[in-house]
Protein backbone atom coordinates (compact mmCIF):
# COMPACT_ATOMS: atom_id res chain seq x y z
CA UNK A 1 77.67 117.62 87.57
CA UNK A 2 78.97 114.37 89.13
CA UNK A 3 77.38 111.60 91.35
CA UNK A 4 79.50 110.61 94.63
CA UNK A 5 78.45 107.65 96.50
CA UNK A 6 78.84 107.96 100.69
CA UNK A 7 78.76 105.09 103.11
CA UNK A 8 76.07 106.38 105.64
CA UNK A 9 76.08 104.31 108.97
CA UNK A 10 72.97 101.65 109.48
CA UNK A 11 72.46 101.92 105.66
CA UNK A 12 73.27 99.13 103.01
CA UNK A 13 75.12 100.64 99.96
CA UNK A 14 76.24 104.49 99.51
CA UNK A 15 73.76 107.40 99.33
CA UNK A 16 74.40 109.30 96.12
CA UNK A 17 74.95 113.17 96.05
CA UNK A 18 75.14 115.56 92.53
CA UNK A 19 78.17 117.77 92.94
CA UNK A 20 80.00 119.76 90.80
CA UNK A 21 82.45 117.84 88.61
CA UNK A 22 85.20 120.75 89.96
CA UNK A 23 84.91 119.46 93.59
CA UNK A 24 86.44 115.90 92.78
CA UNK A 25 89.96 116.84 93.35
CA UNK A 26 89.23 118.61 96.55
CA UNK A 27 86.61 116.62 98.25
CA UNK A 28 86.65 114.24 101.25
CA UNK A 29 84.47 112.87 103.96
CA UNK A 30 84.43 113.35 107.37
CA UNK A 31 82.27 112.30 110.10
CA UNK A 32 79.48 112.23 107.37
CA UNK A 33 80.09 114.81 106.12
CA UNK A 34 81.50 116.60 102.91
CA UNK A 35 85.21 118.37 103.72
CA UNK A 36 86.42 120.67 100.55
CA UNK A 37 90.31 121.15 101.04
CA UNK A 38 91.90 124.29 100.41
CA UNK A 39 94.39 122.34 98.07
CA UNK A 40 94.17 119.60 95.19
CA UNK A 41 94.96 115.96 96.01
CA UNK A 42 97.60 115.22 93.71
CA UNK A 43 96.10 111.39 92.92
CA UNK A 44 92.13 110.63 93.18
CA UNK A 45 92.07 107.50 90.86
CA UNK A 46 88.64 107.91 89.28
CA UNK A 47 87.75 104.38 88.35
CA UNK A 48 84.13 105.31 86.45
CA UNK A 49 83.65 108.35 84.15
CA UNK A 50 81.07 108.63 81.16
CA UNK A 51 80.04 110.85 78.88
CA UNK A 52 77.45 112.31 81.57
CA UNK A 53 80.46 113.08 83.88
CA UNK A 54 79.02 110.61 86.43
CA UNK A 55 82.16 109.82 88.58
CA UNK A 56 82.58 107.21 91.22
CA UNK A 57 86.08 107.95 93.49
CA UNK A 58 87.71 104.98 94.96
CA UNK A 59 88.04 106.35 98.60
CA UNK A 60 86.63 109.75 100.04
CA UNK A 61 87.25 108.95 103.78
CA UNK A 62 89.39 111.51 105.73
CA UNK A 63 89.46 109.97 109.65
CA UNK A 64 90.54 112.43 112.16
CA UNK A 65 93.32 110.62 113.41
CA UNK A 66 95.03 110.44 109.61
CA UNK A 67 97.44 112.95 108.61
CA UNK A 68 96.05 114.57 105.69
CA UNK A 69 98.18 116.60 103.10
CA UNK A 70 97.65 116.95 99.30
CA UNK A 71 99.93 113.55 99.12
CA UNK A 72 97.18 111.61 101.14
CA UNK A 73 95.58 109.51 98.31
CA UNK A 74 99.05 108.81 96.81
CA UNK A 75 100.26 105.19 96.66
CA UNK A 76 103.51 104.04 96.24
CA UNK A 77 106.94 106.22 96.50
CA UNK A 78 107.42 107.36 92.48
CA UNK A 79 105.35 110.56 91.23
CA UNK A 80 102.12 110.82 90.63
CA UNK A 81 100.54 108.54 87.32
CA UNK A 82 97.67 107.73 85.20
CA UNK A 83 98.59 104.01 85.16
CA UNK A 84 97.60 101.30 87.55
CA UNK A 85 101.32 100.26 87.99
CA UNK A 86 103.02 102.16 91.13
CA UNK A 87 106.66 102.40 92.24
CA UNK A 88 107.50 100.97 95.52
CA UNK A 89 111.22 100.22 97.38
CA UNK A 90 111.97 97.14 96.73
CA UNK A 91 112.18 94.60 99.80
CA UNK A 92 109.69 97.23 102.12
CA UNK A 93 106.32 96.33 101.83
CA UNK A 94 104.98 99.90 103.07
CA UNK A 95 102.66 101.68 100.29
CA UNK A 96 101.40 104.63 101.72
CA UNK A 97 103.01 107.78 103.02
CA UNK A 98 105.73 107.55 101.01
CA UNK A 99 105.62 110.61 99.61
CA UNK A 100 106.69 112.37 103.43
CA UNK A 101 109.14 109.76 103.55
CA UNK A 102 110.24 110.37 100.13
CA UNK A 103 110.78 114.10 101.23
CA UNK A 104 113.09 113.76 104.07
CA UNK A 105 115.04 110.71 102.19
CA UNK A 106 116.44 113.40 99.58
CA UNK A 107 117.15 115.89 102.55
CA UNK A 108 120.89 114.03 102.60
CA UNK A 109 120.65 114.15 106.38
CA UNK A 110 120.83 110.11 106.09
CA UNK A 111 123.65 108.60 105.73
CA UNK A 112 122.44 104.48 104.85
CA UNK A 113 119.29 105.11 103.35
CA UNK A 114 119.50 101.24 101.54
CA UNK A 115 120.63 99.57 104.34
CA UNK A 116 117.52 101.09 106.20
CA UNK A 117 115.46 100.00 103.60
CA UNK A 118 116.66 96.84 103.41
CA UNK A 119 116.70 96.04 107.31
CA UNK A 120 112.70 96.79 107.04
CA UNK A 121 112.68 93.26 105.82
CA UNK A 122 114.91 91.88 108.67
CA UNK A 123 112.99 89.01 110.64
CA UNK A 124 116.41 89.33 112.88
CA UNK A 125 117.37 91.03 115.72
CA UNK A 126 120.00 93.07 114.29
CA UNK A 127 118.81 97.05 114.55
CA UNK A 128 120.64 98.13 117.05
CA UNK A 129 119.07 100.77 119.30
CA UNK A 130 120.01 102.63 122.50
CA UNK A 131 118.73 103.38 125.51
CA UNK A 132 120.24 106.52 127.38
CA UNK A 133 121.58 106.61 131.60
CA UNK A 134 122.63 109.66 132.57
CA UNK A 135 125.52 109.29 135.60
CA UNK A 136 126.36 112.70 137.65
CA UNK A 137 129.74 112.40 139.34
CA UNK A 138 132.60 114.84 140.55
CA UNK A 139 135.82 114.65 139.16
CA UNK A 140 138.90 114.96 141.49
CA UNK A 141 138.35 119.26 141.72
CA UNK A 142 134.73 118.33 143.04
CA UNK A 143 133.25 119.65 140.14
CA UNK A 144 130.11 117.97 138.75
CA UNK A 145 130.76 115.85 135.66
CA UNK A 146 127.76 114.08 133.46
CA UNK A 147 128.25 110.59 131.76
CA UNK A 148 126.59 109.18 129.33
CA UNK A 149 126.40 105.37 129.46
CA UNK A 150 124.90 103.70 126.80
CA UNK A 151 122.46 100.58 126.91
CA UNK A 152 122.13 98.62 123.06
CA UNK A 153 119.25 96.67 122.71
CA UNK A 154 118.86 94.82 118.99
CA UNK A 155 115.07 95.38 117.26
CA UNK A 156 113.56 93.15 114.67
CA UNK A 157 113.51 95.30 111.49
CA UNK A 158 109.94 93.94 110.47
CA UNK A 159 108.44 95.17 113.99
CA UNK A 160 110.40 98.53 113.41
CA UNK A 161 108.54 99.14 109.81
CA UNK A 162 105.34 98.81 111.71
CA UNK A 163 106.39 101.65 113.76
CA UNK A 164 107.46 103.74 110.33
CA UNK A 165 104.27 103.00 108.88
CA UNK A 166 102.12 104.37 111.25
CA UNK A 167 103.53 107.52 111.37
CA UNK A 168 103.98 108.21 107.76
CA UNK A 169 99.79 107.98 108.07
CA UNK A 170 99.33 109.73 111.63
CA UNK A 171 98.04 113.15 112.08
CA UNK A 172 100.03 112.98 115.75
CA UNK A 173 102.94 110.89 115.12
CA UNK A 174 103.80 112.48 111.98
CA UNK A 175 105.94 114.86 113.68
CA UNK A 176 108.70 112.20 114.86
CA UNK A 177 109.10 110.92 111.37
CA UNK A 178 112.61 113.33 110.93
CA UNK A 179 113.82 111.39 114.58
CA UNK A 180 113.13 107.93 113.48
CA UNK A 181 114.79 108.15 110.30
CA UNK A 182 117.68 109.48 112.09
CA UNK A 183 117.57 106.38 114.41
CA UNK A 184 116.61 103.61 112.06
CA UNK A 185 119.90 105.42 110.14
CA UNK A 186 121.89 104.90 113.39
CA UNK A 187 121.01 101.30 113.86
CA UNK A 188 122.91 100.27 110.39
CA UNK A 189 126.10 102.12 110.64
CA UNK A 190 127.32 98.97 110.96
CA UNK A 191 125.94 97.91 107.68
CA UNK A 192 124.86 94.03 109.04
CA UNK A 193 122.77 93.80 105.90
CA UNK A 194 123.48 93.35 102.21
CA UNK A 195 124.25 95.90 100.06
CA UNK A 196 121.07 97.26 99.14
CA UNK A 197 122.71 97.47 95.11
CA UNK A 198 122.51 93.68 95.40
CA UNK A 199 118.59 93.64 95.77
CA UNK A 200 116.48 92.20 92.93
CA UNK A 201 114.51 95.12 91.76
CA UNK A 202 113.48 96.53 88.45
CA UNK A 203 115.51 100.03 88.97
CA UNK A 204 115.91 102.60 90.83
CA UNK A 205 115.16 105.95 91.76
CA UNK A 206 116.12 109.68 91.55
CA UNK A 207 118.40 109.15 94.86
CA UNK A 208 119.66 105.79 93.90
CA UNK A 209 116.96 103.35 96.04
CA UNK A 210 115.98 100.08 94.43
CA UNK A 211 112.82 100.21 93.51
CA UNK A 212 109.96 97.96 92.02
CA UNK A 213 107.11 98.29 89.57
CA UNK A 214 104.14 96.86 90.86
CA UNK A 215 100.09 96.58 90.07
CA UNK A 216 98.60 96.80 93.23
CA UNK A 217 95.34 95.56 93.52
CA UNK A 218 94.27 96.63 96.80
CA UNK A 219 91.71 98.94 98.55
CA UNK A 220 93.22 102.08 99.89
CA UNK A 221 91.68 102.77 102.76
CA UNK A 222 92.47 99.21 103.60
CA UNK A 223 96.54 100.13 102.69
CA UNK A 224 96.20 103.10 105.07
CA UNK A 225 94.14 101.34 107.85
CA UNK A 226 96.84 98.57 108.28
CA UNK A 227 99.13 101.04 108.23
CA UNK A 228 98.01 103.19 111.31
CA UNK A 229 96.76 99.88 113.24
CA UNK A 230 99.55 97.87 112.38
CA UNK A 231 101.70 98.45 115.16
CA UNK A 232 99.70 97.77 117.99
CA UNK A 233 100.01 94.48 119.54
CA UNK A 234 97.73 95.45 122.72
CA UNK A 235 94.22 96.34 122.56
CA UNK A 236 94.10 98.04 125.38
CA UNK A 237 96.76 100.11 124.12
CA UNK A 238 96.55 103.04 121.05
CA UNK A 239 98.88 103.17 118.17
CA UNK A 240 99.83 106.61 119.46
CA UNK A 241 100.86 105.33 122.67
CA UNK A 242 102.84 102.92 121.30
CA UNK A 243 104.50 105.05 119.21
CA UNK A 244 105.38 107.23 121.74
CA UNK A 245 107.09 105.02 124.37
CA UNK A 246 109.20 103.62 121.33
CA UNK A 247 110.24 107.38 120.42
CA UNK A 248 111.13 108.51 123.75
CA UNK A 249 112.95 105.23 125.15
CA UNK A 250 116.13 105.44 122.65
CA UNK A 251 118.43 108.22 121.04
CA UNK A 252 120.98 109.12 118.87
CA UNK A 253 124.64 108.70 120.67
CA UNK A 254 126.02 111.74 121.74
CA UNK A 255 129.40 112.46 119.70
C-alpha cells in the first residue's frame, strides 16, 4: 500500500489515505476527490519512498479548467527523466505544456520556429500581427469583387508568451494552439530578431532549438497556475476571454 496526503478545505495539513501502490501513476484529485485516469502520467516525481512503500507525490491536483493529458505533470520540453535537471528552450521562460507544443513544433508546418522562440523574449514591439477588413466592390462588368485590406499592428513578444502559455495549460484554449503557432510564425517572416543559432544555450534539440539544462526548483502547480492566470491583466475579465478576443482579432494573410 501507499499513503497520499490531500489538502481538504478548512483543514490545516493533508488528510492521509492508504491506496494501492499501483494507483500512483494514475491518480489525481478533483474537487476532493480521487480521479483514476484511464492512462499513465508519463512523470509523477515521487519525492519520498521507503522500504514500507509509503509515497508522498509532489502535486495530485487536476482543476477543471486545466487541460489534462498523460503529458500533464511533465516539466520542461526534453523527454521524460529520473533527474531533477529538465530541458527548457533557451531564452523562453515557459515550463509547462511543452510537450503539446513540442508536438506541433516537429509537424514542419512552421517555418521560423527560433525566431519564434526567440521573439518570446522581445520586450519590443516588433511581432507583427494583422487585423483583417473585408471591402465588397464591383469591378467595371458590375460584378461583385472582395478585397482584402490588411491592418499591421506590432505586439510585444513577452505579452504574446503569456498568451502561449495559457493555452498550452487550458482545457478550452488548447484547441487554438495549431492557429497561434501559425501566427506567432507569421509575425517573424521578417526575421527582426537574432539568429536563434547565436543564443547562449547548452545545446540543442532533436529539431535543432537551443535549448538549456536547468534545475528547477519550483512548485508545479505553482508553474501551471502562473501559466493559465498569467495573461490576464483585468480581473473582471477570464483568461479564456482574453484568449479569445486575441485569437479571433488577427489572421494569417491570404496568399
Amino acid at each position: 500500500m501507499a499513503v497520499v496526503g490531500v489538502d481538504e478545505d478548512g483543514a490545516q495539513g493533508k488528510k492521509l489515505y492508504n491506496i494501492p501502490v499501483e494507483w500512483i501513476p494514475r491518480l489525481g484529485v478533483r474537487d476532493g476527490l480521487f480521479v483514476l485516469l484511464l492512462y499513465t502520467f508519463c512523470c509523477r516525481e515521487v519525492l519520498i519512498r521507503s522500504k514500507t512503500q509509503l509515497v508522498r507525490c509532489q502535486s495530485l491536483s487536476l482543476p477543471r479548467d486545466y487541460y489534462v493529458d498523460q503529458h500533464y505533470f511533465h516539466v520542461g520540453s526534453g523527454e521524460c527523466s529520473d533527474s531533477s535537471e529538465i530541458e527548457v528552450f533557451a531564452g523562453v521562460q515557459l515550463y509547462v505544456g511543452l510537450t503539446t507544443m513540442m508536438k506541433h513544433l516537429k509537424t514542419g508546418l512552421y517555418v521560423n520556429m527560433g525566431e519564434m522562440l526567440v521573439a518570446l523574449d522581445s520586450g519590443e514591439k516588433s511581432l507583427h500581427y494583422y487585423r483583417e477588413e473585408m471591402i465588397n466592390e464591383k469591378n467595371e462588368n458590375d460584378e461583385p469583387v472582395v478585397t482584402y485590406v490588411y491592418h499591421l499592428v506590432k505586439k510585444i513578444g513577452m505579452n504574446i508568451r503569456k498568451y502561449l502559455a495559457h493555452i498550452l495549460v487550458c482545457k478550452k484554449c488548447i484547441r487554438y494552439i495549431e492557429d497561434f503557432l501559425s501566427l506567432l510564425d507569421q509575425s517573424v517572416e521578417e526575421h527582426p530578431f537574432p539568429a536563434h543559432d547565436e543564443l547562449d544555450c547548452d545545446d540543442c534539440n532533436s529539431i535543432g532549438l537551443p535549448i538549456l539544462h536547468h534545475i528547477l526548483d519550483a512548485d508545479f502547480d505553482s508553474l501551471r497556475d502562473k501559466a493559465f492566470y498569467g495573461v490576464v491583466v483585468d480581473v473582471f475579465e477570464t483568461p479564456c476571454e482574453r484568449v479569445d478576443v486575441f485569437m479571433t482579432s488577427y489572421v494569417r494573410k491570404r496568399v
